[in-house]
Protein backbone atom coordinates (compact mmCIF):
# COMPACT_ATOMS: atom_id res chain seq x y z
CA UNK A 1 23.21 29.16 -41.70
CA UNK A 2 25.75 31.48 -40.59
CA UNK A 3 28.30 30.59 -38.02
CA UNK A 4 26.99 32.48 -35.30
CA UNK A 5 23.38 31.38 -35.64
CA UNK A 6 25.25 27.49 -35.46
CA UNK A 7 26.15 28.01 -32.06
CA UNK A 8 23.53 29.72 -30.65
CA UNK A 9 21.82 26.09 -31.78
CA UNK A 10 24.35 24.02 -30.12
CA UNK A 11 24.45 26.21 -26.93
CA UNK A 12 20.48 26.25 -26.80
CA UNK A 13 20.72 22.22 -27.35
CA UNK A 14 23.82 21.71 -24.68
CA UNK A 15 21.31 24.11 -22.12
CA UNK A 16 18.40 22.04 -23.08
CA UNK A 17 20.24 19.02 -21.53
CA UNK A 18 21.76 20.25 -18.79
CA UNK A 19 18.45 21.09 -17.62
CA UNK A 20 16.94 18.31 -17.84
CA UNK A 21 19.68 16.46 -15.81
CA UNK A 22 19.04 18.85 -13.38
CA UNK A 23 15.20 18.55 -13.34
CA UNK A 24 15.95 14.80 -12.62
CA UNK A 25 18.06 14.88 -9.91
CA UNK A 26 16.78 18.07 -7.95
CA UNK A 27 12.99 17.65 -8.69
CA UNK A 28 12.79 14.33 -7.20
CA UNK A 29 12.16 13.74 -3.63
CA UNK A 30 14.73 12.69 -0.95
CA UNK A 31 13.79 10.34 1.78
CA UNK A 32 10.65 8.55 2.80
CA UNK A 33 8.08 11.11 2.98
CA UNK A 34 4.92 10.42 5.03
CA UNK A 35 2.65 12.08 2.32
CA UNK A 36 3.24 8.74 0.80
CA UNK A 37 0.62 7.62 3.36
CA UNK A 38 -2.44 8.85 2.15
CA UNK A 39 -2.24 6.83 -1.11
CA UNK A 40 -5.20 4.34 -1.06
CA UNK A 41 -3.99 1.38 0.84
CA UNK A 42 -5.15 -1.96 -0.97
CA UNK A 43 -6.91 -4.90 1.42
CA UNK A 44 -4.25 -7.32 3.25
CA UNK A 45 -4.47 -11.05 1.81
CA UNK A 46 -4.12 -13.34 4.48
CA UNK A 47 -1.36 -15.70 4.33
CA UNK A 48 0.55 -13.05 1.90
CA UNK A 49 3.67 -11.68 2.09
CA UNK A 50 4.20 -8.66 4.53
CA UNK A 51 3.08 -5.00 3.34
CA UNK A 52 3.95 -1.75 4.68
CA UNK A 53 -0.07 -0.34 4.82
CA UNK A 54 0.82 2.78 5.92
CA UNK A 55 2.71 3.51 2.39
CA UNK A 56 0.11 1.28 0.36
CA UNK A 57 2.83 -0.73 -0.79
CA UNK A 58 4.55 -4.55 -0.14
CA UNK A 59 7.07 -3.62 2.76
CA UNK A 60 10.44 -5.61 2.42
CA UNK A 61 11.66 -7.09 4.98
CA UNK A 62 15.46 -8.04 5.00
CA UNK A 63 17.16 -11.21 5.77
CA UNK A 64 17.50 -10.62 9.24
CA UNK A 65 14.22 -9.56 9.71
CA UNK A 66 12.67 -12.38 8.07
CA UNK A 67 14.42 -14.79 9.66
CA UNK A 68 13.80 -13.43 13.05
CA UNK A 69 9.86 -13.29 12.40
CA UNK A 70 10.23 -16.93 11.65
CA UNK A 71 11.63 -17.26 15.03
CA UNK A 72 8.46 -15.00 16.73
CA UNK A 73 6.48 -17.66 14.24
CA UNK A 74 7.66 -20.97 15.54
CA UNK A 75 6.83 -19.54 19.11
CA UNK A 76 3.42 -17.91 17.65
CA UNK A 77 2.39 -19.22 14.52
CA UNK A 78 -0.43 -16.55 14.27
CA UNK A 79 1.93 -13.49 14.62
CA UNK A 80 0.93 -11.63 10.70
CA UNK A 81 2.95 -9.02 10.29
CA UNK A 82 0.60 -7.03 8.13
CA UNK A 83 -1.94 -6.65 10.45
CA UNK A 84 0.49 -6.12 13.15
CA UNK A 85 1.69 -3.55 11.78
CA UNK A 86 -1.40 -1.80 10.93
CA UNK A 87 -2.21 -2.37 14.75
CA UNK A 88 1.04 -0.57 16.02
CA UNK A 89 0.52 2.53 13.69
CA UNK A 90 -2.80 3.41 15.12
CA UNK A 91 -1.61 2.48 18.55
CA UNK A 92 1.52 5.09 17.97
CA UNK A 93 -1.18 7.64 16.96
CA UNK A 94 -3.46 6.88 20.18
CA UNK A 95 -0.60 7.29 22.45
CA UNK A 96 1.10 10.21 20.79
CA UNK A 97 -2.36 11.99 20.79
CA UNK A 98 -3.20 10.36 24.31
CA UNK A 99 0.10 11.78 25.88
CA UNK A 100 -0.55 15.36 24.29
CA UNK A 101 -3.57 15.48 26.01
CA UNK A 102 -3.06 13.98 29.45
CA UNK A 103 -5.24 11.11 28.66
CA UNK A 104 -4.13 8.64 31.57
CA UNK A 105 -6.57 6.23 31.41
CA UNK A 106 -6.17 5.23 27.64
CA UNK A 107 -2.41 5.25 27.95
CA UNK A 108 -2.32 2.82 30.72
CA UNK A 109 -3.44 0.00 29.19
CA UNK A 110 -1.04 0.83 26.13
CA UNK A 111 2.46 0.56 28.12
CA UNK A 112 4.77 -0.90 30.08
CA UNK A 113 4.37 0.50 33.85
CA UNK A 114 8.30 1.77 33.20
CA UNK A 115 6.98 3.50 30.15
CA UNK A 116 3.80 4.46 31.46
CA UNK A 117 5.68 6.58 34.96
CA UNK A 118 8.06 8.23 32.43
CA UNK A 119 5.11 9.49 30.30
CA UNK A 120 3.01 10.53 33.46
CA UNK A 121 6.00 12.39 35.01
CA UNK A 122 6.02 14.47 31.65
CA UNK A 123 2.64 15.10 32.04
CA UNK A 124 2.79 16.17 35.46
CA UNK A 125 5.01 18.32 34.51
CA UNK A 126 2.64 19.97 31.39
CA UNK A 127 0.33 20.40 34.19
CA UNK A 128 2.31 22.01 36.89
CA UNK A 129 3.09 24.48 34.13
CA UNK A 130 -0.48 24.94 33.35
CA UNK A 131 -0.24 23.98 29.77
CA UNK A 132 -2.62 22.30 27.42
CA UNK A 133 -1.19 20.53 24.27
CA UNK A 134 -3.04 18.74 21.39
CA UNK A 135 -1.10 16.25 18.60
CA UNK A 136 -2.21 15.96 15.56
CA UNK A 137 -0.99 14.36 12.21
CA UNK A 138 -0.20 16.00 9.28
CA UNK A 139 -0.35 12.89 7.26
CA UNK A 140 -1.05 9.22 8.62
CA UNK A 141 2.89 8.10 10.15
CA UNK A 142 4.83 5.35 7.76
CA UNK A 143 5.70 2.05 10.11
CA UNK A 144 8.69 -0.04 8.94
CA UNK A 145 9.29 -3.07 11.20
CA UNK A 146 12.61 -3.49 11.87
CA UNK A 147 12.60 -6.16 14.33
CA UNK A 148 10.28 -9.31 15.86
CA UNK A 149 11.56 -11.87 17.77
CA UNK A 150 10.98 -14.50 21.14
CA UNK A 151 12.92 -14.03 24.23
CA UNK A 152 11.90 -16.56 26.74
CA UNK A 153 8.15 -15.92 27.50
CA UNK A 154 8.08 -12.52 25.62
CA UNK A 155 6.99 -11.56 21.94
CA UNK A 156 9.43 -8.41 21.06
CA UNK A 157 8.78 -6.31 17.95
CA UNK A 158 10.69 -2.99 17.06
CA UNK A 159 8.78 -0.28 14.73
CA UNK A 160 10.78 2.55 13.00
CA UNK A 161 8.15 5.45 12.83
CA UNK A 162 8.40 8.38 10.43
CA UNK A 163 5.58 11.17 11.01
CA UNK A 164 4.86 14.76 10.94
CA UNK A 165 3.12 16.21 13.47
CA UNK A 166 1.55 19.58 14.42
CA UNK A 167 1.88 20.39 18.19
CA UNK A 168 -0.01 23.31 19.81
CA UNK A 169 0.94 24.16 23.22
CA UNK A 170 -1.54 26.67 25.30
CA UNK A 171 0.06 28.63 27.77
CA UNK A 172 -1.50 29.12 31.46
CA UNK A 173 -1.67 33.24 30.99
CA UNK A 174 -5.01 33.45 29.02
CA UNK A 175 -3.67 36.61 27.23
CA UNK A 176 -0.49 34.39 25.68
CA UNK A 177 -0.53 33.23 22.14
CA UNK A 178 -0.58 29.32 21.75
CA UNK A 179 3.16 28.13 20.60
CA UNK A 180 2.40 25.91 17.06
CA UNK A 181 5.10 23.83 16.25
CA UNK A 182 5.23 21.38 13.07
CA UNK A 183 7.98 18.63 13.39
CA UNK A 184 9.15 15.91 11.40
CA UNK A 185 9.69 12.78 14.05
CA UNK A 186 11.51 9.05 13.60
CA UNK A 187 11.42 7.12 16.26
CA UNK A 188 11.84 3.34 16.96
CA UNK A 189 9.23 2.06 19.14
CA UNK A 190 9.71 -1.33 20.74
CA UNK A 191 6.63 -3.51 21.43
CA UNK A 192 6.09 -6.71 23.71
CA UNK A 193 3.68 -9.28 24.74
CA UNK A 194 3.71 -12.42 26.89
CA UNK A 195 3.34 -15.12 24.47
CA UNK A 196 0.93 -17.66 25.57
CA UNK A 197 -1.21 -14.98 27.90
CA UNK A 198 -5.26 -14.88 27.32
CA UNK A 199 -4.72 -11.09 26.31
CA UNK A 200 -3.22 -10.71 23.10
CA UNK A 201 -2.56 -7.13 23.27
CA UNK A 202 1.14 -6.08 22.65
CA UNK A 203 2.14 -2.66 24.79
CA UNK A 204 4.91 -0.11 24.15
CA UNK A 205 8.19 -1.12 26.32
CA UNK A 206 10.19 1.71 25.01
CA UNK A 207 10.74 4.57 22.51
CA UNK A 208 13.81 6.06 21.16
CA UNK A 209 15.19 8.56 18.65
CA UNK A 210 15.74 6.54 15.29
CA UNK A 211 17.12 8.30 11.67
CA UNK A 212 14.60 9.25 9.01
């Protein structure tokens, strides 16, 4: 083979690889992406070790953590943080949906009253404007817990949320388009409950910006 045709081999191989690195680093995903979500999400097993069920996947839970549910656990030995979880992802979708729409009367019973006045002065506000806005999900949000621990008479548990949503906001001039917005959002929701109380309900005590 003559020398020219030898490196036009050795250049095609040494391309060949480089690409390939390349493929592998850049054509991978970066992050936790919330299409994770709408794999099929197997059935909890009671009494097993804590899964994320938003990703479909066992969720795990560092030292801290653990050792701070087993805190919450001593207090409330029925506190499962599978199904709790599960429980605070659909009740972040009811209130995020709830709050677009103005939905009082399903919030309330969802939050704190401190949480609940800050929400309704936001949607007094919508309203004064004469603006409609619906929420919707793109894919189901992921849930991490990051937190869950007993302070005196109170269950606290802290929720890292990663979702994107679709928010379309319907001006008060009829002739106006609607403004469509689509939003990645991480936030870290803090839930409490009175521990010992007939309702076992837990309600959102706060919400605050949290990194993706």
């Amino acid at each position: 083979m003559p020398p020219v045709q030898i490196q036009i081999v050795i250049f095609a191989v040494i391309a060949a690889v480089v690409l390939f690195q390349l493929y592998n680093v850049l054509g991978k995903k970066v992050g936790r992406q919330p299409e994770e979500d709408a794999r099929a999400k197997p059935a909890p097993t009671p009494g097993a070790a804590a899964a994320d069920q938003s990703a479909g996947r066992p969720h795990v839970l560092d030292a801290v953590t653990l050792a701070s549910i087993a805190g919450l656990k001593a207090r409330d030995p029925a506190f499962d943080p599978v199904r709790f979880l599960e429980g605070a992802r659909q009740a972040h979708e009811t209130i995020v949906r709830a709050y677009a729409a103005g939905d009082r009367e399903t919030l309330k019973p969802l939050l704190t009253p401190t949480v609940m006045a800050s929400f309704e002065a936001g949607i007094a506000a919508r309203e004064t404007r004469g603006e409609t806005e619906v929420a919707e999900f793109l894919h189901p949000a992921r849930a991490d817990l990051e937190q869950a621990s007993a302070e005196e008479n109170r269950a606290i548990a802290k929720v890292r949320f990663l979702a994107e949503l679709r928010n379309t906001v319907t001006p008060s001039d009829a002739a106006a388009e609607p403004q469509v917005e689509e939003r990645r959002v991480a936030e870290l929701w803090t839930f409490e409950r009175t521990l010992g109380a007939s309702d076992p309900n837990w309600v959102l005590a706060r919400t605050e910006p949290a990194t993706a």
